[in-house]
Structures are given as C-alpha cells and as structure tokens.
ModelCIF file with pLDDT and N, C-alpha, C, O atoms, coordinates in Angstrom:
data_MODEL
#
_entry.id   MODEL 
#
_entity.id                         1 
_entity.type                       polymer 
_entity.pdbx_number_of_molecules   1 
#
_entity_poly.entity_id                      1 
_entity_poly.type                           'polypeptide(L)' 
_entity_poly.nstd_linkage                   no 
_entity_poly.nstd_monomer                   no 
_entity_poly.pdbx_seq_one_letter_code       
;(UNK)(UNK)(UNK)(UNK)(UNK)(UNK)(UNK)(UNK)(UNK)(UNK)(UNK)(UNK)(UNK)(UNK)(UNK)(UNK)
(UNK)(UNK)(UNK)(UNK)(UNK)(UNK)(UNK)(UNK)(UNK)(UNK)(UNK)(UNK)(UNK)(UNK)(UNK)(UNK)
(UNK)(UNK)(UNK)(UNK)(UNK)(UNK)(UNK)(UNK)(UNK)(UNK)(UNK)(UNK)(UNK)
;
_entity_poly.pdbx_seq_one_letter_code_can   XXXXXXXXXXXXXXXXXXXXXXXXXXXXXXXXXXXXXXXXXXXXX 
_entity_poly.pdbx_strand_id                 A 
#
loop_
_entity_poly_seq.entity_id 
_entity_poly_seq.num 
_entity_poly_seq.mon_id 
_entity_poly_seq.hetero 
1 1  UNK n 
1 2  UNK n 
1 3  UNK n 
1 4  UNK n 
1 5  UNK n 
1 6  UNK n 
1 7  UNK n 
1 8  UNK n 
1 9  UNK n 
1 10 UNK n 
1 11 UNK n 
1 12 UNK n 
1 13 UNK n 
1 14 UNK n 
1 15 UNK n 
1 16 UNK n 
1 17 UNK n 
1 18 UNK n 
1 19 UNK n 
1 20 UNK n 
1 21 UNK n 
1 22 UNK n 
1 23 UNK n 
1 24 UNK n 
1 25 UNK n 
1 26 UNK n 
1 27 UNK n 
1 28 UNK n 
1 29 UNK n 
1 30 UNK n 
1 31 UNK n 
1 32 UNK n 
1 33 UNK n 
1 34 UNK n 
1 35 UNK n 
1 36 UNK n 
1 37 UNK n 
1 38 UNK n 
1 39 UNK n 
1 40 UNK n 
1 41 UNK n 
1 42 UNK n 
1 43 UNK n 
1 44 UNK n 
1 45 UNK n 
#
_struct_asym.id          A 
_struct_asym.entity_id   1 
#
loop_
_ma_qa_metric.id 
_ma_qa_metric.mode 
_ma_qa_metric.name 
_ma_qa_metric.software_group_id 
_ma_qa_metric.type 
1 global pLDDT . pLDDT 
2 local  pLDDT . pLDDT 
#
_ma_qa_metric_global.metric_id      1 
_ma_qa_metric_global.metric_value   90.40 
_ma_qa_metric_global.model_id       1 
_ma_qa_metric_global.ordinal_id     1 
#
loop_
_ma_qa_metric_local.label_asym_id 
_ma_qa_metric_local.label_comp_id 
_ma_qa_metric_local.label_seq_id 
_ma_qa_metric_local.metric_id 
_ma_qa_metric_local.metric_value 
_ma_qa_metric_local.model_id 
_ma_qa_metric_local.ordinal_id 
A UNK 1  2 89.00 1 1  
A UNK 2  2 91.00 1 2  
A UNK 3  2 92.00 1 3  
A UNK 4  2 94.00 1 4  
A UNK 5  2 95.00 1 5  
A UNK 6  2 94.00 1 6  
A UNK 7  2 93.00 1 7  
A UNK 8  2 93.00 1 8  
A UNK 9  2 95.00 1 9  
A UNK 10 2 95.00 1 10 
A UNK 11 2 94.00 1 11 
A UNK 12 2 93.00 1 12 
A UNK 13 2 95.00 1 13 
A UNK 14 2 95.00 1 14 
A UNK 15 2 94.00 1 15 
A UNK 16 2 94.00 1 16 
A UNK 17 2 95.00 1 17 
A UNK 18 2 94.00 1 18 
A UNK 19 2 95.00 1 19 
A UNK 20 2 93.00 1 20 
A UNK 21 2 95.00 1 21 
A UNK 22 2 95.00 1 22 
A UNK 23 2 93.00 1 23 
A UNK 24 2 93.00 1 24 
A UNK 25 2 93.00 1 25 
A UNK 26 2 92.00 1 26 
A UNK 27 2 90.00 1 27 
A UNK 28 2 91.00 1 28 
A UNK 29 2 91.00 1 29 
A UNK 30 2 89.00 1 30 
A UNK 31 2 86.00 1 31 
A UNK 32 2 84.00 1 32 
A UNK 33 2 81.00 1 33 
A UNK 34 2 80.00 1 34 
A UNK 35 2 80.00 1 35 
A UNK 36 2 82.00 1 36 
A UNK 37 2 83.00 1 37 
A UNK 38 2 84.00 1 38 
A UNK 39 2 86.00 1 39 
A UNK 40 2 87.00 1 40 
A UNK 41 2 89.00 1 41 
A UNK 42 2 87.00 1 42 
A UNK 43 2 87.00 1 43 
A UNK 44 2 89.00 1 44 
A UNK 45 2 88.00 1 45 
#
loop_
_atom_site.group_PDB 
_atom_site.id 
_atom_site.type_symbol 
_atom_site.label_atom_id 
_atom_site.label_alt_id 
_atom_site.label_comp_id 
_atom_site.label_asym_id 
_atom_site.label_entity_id 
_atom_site.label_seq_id 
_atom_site.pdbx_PDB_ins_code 
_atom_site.Cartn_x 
_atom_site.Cartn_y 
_atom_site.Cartn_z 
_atom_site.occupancy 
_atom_site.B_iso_or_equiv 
_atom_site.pdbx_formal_charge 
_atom_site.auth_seq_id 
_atom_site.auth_comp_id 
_atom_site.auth_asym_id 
_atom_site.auth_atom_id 
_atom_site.pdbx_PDB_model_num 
ATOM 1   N N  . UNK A 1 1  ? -203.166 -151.950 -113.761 1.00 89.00 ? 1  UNK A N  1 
ATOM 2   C CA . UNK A 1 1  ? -201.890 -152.193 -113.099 1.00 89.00 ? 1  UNK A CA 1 
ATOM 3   C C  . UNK A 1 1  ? -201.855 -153.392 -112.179 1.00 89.00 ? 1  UNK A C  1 
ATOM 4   O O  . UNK A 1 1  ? -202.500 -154.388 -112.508 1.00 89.00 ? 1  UNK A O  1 
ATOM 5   N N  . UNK A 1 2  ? -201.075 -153.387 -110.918 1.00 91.00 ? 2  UNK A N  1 
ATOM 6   C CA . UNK A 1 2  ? -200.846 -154.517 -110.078 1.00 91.00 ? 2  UNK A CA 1 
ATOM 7   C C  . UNK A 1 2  ? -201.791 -155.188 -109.141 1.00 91.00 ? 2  UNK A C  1 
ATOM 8   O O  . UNK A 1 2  ? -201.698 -156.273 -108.568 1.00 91.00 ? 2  UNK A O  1 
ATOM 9   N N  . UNK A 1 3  ? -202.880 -154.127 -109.121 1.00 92.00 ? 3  UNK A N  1 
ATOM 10  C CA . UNK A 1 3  ? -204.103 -154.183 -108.638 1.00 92.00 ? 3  UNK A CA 1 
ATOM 11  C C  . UNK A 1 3  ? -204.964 -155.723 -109.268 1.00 92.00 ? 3  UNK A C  1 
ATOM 12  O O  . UNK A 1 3  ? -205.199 -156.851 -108.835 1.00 92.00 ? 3  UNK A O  1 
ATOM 13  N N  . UNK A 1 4  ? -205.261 -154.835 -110.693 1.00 94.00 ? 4  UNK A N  1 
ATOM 14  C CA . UNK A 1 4  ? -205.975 -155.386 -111.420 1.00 94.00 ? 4  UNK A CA 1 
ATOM 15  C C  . UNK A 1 4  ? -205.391 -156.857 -112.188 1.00 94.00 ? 4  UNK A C  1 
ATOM 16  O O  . UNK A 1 4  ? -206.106 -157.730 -112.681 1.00 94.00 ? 4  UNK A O  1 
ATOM 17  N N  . UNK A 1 5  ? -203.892 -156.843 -112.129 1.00 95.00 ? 5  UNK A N  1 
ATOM 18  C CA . UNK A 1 5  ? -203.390 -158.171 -112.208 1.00 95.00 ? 5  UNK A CA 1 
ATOM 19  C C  . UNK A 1 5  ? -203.679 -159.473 -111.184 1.00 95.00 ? 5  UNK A C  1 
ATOM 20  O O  . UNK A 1 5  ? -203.843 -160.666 -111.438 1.00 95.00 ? 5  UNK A O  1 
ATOM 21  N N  . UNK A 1 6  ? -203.674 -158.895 -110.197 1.00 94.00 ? 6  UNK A N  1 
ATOM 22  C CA . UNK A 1 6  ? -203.736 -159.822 -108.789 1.00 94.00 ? 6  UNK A CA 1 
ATOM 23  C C  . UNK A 1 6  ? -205.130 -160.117 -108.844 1.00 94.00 ? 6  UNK A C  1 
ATOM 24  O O  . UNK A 1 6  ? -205.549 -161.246 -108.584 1.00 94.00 ? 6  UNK A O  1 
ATOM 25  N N  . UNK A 1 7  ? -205.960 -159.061 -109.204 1.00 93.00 ? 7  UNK A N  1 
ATOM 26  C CA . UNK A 1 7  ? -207.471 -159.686 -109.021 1.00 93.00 ? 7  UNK A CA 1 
ATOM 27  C C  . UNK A 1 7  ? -207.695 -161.407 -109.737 1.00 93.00 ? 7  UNK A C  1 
ATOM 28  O O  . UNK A 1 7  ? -208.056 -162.538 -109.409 1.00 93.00 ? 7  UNK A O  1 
ATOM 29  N N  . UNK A 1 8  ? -207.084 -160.457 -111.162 1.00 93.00 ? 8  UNK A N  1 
ATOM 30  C CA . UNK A 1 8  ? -207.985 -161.043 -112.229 1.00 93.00 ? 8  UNK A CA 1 
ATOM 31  C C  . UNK A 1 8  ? -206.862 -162.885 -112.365 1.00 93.00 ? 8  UNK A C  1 
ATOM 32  O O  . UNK A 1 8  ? -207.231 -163.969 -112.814 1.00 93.00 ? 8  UNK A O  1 
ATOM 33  N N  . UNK A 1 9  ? -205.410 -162.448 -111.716 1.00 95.00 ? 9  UNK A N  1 
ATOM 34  C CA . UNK A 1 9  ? -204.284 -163.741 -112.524 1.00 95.00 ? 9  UNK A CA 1 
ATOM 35  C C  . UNK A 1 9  ? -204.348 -164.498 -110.978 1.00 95.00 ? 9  UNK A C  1 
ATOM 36  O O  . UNK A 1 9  ? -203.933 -165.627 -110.716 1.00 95.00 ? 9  UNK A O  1 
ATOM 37  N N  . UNK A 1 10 ? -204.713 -163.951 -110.454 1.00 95.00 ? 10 UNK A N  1 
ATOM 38  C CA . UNK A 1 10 ? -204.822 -164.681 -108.730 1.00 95.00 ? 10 UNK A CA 1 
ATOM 39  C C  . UNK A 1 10 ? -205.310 -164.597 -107.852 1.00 95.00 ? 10 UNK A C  1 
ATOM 40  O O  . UNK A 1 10 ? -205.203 -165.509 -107.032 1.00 95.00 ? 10 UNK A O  1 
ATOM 41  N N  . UNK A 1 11 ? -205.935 -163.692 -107.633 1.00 94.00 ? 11 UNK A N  1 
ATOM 42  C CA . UNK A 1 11 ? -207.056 -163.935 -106.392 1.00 94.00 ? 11 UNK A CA 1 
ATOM 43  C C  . UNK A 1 11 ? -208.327 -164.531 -106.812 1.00 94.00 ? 11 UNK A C  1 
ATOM 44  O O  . UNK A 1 11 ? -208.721 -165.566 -106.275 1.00 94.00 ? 11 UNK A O  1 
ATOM 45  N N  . UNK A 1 12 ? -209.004 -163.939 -107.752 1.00 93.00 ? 12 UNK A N  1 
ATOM 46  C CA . UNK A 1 12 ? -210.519 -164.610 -108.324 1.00 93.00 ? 12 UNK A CA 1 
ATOM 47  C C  . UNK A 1 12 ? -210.327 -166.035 -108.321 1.00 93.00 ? 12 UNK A C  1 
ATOM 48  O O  . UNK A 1 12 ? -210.624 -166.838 -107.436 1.00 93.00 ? 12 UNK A O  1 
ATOM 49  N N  . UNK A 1 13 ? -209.668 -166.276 -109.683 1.00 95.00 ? 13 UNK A N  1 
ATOM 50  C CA . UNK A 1 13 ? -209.051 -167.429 -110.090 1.00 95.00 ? 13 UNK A CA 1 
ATOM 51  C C  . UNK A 1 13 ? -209.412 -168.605 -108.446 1.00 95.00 ? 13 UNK A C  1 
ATOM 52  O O  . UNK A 1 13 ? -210.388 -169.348 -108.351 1.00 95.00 ? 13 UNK A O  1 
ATOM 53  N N  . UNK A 1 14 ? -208.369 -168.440 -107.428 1.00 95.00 ? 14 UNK A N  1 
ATOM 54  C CA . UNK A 1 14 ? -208.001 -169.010 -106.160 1.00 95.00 ? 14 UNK A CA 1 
ATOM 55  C C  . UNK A 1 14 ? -209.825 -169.207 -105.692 1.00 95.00 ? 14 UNK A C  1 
ATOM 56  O O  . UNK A 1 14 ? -210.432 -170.277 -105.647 1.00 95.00 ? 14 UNK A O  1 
ATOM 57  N N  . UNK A 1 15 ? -210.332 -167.947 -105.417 1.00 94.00 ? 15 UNK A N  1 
ATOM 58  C CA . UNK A 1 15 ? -211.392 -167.289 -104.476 1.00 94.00 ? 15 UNK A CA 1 
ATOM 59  C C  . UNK A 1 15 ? -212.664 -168.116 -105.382 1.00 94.00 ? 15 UNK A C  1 
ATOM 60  O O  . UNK A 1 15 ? -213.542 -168.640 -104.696 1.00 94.00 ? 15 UNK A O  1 
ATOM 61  N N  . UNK A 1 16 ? -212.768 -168.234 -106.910 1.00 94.00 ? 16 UNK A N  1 
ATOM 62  C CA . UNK A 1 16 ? -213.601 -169.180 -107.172 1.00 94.00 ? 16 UNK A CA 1 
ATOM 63  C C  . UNK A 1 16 ? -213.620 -170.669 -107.206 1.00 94.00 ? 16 UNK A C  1 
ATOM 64  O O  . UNK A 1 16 ? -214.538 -171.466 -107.400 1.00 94.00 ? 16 UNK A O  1 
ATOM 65  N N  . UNK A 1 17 ? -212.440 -170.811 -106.981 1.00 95.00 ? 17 UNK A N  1 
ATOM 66  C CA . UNK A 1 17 ? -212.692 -172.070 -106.745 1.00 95.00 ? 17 UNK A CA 1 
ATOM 67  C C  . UNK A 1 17 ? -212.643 -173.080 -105.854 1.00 95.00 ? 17 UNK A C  1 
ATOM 68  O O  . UNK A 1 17 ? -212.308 -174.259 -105.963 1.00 95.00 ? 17 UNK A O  1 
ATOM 69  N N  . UNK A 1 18 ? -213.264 -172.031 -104.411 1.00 94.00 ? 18 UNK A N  1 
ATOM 70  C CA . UNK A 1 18 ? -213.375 -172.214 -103.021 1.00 94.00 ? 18 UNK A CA 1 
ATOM 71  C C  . UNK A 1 18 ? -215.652 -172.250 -103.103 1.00 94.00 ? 18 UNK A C  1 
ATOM 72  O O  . UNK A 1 18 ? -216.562 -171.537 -103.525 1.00 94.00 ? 18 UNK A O  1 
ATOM 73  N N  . UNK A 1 19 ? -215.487 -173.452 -102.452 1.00 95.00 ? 19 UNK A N  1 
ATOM 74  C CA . UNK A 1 19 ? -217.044 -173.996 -102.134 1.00 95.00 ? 19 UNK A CA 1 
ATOM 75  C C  . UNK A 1 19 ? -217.097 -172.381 -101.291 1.00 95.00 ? 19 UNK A C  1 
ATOM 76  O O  . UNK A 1 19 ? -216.233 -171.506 -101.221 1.00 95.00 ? 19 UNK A O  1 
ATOM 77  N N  . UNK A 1 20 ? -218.768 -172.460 -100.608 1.00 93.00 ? 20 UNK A N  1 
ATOM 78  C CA . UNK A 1 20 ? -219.580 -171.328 -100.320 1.00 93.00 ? 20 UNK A CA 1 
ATOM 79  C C  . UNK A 1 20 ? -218.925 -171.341 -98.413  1.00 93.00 ? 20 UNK A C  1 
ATOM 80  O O  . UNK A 1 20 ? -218.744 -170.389 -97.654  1.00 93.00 ? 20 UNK A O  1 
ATOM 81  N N  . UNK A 1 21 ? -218.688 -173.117 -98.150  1.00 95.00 ? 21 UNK A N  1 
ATOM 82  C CA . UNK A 1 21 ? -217.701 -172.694 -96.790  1.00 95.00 ? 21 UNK A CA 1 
ATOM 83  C C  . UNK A 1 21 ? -216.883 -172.460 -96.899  1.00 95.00 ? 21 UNK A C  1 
ATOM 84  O O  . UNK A 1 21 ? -216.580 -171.582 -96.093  1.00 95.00 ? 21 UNK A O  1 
ATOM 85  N N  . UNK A 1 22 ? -215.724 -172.868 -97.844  1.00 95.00 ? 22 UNK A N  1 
ATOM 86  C CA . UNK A 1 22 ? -214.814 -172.206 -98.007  1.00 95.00 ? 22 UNK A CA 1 
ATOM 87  C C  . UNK A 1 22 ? -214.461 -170.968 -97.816  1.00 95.00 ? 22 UNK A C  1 
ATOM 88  O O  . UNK A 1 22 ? -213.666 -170.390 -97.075  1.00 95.00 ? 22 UNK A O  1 
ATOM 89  N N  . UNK A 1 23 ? -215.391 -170.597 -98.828  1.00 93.00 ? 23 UNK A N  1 
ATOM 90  C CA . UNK A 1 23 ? -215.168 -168.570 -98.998  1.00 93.00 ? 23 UNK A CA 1 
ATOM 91  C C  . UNK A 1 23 ? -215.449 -168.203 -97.506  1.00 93.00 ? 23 UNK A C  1 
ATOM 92  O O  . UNK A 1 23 ? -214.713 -167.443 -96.876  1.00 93.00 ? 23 UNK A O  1 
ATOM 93  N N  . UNK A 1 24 ? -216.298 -168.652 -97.109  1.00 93.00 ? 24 UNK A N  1 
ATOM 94  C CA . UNK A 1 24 ? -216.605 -168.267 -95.610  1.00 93.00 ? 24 UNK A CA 1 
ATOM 95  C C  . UNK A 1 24 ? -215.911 -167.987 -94.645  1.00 93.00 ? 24 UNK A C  1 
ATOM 96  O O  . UNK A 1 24 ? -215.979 -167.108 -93.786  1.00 93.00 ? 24 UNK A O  1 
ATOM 97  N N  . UNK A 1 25 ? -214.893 -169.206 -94.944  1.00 93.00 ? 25 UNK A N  1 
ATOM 98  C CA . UNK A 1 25 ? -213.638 -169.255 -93.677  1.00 93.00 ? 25 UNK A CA 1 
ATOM 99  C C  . UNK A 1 25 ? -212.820 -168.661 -94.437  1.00 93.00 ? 25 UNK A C  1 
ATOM 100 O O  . UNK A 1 25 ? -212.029 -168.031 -93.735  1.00 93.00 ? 25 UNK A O  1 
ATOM 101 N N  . UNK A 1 26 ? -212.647 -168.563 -95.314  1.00 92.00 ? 26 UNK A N  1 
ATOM 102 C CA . UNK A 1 26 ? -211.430 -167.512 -95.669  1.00 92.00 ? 26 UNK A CA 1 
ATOM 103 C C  . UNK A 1 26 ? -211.695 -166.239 -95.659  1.00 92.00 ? 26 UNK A C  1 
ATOM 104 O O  . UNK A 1 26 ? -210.693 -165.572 -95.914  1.00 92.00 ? 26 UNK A O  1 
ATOM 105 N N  . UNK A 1 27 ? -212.622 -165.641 -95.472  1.00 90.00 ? 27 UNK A N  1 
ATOM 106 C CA . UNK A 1 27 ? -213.298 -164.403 -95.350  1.00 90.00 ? 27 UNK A CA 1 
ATOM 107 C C  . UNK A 1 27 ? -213.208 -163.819 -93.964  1.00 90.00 ? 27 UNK A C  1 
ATOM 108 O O  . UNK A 1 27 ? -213.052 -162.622 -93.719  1.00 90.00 ? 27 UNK A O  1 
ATOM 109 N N  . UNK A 1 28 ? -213.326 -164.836 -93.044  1.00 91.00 ? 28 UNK A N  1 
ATOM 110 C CA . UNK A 1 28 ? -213.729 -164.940 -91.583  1.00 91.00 ? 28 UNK A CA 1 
ATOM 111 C C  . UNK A 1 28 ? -211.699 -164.869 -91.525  1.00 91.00 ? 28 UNK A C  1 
ATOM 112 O O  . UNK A 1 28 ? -211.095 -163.816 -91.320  1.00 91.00 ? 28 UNK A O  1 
ATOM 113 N N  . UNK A 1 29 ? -211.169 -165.908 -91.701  1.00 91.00 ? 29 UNK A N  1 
ATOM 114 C CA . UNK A 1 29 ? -209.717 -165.819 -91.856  1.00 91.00 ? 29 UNK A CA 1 
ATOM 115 C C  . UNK A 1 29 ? -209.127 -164.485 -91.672  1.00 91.00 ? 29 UNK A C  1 
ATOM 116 O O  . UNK A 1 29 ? -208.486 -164.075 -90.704  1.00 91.00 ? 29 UNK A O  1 
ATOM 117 N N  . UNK A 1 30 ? -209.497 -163.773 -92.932  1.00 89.00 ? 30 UNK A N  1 
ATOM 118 C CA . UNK A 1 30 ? -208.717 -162.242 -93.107  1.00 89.00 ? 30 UNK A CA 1 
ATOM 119 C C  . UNK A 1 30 ? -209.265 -161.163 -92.928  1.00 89.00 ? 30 UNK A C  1 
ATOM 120 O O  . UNK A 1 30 ? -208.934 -160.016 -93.226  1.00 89.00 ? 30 UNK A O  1 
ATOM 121 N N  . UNK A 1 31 ? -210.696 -161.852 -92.090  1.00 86.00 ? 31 UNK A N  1 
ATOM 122 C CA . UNK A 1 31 ? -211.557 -160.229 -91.160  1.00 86.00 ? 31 UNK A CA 1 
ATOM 123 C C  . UNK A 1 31 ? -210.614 -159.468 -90.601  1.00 86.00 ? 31 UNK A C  1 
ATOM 124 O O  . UNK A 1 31 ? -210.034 -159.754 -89.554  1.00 86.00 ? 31 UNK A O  1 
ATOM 125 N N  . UNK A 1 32 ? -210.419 -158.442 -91.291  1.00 84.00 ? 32 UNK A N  1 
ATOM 126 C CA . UNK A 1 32 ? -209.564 -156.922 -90.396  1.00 84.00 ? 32 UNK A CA 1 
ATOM 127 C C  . UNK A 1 32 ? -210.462 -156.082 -88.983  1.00 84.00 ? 32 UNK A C  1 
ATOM 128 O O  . UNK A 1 32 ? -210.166 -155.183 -88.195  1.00 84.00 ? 32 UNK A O  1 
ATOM 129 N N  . UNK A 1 33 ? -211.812 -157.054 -89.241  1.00 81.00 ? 33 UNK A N  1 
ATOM 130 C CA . UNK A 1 33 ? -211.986 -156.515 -87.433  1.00 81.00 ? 33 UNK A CA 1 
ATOM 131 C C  . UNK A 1 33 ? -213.075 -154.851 -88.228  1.00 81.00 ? 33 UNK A C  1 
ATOM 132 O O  . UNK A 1 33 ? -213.226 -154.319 -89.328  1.00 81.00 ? 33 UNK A O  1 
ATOM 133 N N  . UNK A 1 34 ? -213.589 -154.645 -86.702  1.00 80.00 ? 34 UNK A N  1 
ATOM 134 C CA . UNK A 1 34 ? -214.803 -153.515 -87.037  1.00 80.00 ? 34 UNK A CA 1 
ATOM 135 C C  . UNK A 1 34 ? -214.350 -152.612 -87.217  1.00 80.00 ? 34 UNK A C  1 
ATOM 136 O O  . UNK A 1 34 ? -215.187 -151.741 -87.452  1.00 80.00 ? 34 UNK A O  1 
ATOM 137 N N  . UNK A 1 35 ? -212.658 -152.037 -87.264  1.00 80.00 ? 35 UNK A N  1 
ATOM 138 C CA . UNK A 1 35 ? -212.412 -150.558 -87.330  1.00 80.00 ? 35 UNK A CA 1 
ATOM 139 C C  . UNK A 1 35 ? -211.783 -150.636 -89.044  1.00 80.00 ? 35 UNK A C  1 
ATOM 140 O O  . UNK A 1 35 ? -211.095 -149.683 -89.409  1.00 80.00 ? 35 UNK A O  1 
ATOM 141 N N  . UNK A 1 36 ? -212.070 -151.877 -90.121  1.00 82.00 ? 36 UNK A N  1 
ATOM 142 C CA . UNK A 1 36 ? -212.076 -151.968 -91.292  1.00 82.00 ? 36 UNK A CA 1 
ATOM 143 C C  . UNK A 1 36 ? -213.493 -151.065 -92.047  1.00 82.00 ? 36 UNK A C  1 
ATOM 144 O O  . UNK A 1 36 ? -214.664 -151.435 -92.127  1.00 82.00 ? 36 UNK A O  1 
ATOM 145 N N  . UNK A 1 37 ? -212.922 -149.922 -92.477  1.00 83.00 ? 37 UNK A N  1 
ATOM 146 C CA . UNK A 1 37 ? -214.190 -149.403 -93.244  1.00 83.00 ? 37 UNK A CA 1 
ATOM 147 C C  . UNK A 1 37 ? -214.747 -149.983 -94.689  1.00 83.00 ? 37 UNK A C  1 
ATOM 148 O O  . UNK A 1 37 ? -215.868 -149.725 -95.128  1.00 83.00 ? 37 UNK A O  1 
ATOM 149 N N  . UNK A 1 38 ? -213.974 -150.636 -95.210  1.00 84.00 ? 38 UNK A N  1 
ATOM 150 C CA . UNK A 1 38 ? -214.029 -151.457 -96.121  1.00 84.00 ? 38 UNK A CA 1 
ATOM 151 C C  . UNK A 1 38 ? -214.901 -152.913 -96.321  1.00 84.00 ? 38 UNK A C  1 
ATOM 152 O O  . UNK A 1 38 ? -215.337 -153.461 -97.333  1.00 84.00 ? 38 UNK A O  1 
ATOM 153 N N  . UNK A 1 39 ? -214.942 -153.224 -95.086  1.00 86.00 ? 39 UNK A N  1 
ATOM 154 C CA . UNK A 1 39 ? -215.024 -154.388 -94.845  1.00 86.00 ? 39 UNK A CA 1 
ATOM 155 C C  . UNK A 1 39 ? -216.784 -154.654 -95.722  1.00 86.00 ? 39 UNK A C  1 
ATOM 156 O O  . UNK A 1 39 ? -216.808 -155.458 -96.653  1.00 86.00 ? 39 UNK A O  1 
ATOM 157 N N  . UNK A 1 40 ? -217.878 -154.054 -95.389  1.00 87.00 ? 40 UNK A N  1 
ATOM 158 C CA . UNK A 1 40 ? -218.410 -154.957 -96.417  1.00 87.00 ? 40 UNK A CA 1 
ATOM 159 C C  . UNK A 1 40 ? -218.680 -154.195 -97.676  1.00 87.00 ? 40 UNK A C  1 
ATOM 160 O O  . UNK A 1 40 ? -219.663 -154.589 -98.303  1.00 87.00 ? 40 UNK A O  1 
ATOM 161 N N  . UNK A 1 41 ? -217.996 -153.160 -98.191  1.00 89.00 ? 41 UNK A N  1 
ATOM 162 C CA . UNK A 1 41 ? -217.612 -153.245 -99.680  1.00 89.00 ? 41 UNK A CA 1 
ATOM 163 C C  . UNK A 1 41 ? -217.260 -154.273 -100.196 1.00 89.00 ? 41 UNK A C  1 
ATOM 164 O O  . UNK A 1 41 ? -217.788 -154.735 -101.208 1.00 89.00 ? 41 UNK A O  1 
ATOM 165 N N  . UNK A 1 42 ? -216.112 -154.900 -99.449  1.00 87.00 ? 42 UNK A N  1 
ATOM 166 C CA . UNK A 1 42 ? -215.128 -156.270 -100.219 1.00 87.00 ? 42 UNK A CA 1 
ATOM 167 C C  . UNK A 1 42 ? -216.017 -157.186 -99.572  1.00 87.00 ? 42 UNK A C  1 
ATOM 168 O O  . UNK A 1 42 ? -215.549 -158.147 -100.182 1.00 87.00 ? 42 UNK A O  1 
ATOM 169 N N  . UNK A 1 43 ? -216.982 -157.757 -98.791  1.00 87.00 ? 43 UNK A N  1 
ATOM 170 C CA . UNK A 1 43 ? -217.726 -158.664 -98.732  1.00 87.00 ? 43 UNK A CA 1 
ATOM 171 C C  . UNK A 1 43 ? -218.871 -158.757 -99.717  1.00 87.00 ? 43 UNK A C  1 
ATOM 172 O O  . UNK A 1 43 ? -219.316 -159.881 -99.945  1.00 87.00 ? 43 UNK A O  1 
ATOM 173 N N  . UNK A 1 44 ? -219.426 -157.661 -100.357 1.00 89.00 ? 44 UNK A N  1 
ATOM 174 C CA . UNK A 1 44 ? -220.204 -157.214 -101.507 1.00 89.00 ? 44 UNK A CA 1 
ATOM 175 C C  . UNK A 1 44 ? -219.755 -157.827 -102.765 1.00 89.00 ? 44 UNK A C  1 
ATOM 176 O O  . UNK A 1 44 ? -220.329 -158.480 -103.637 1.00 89.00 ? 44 UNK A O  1 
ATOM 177 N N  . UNK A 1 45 ? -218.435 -157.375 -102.573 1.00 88.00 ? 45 UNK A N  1 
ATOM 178 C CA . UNK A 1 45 ? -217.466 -157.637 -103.960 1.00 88.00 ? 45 UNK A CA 1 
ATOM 179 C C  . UNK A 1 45 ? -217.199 -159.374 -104.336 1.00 88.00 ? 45 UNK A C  1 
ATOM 180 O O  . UNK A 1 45 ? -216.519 -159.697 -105.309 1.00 88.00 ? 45 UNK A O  1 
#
C-alpha cells in the first residue's frame, strides 16, 4: 500500500542519492528526540 509506495517511488530513491553526510544531516534533521522508540530501528533501516 501507501507505505510501501513512498518507500520504494520516493523516499529510497531521494535517501540514496544523498552522500554518507548527507544522510547524516538529514537524519540528524528529522531526529524525533529520545522519547522516539523507533528511532534506531529506522536508523538500522
């Protein structure tokens, strides 16, 4: 579904073809902060 559209038609897509600082600061960008339980699942990911 809309999930798996966004991954695969626009976020990856975007997210690979950001250098290793890049990803960094954009990562650092949309940190939701320590009460994110998620947070390094999707840094894993």
């Amino acid at each position: 579904g809309a999930g798996e559209d966004f991954l695969h038609e626009v976020f990856f897509p975007y997210w690979q073809n950001l250098n290793q600082s890049q990803q960094a600061a954009y990562f650092q960008k949309f940190d939701l902060g320590s009460k994110w339980e998620d947070r390094s699942q999707w840094l894993e990911s």
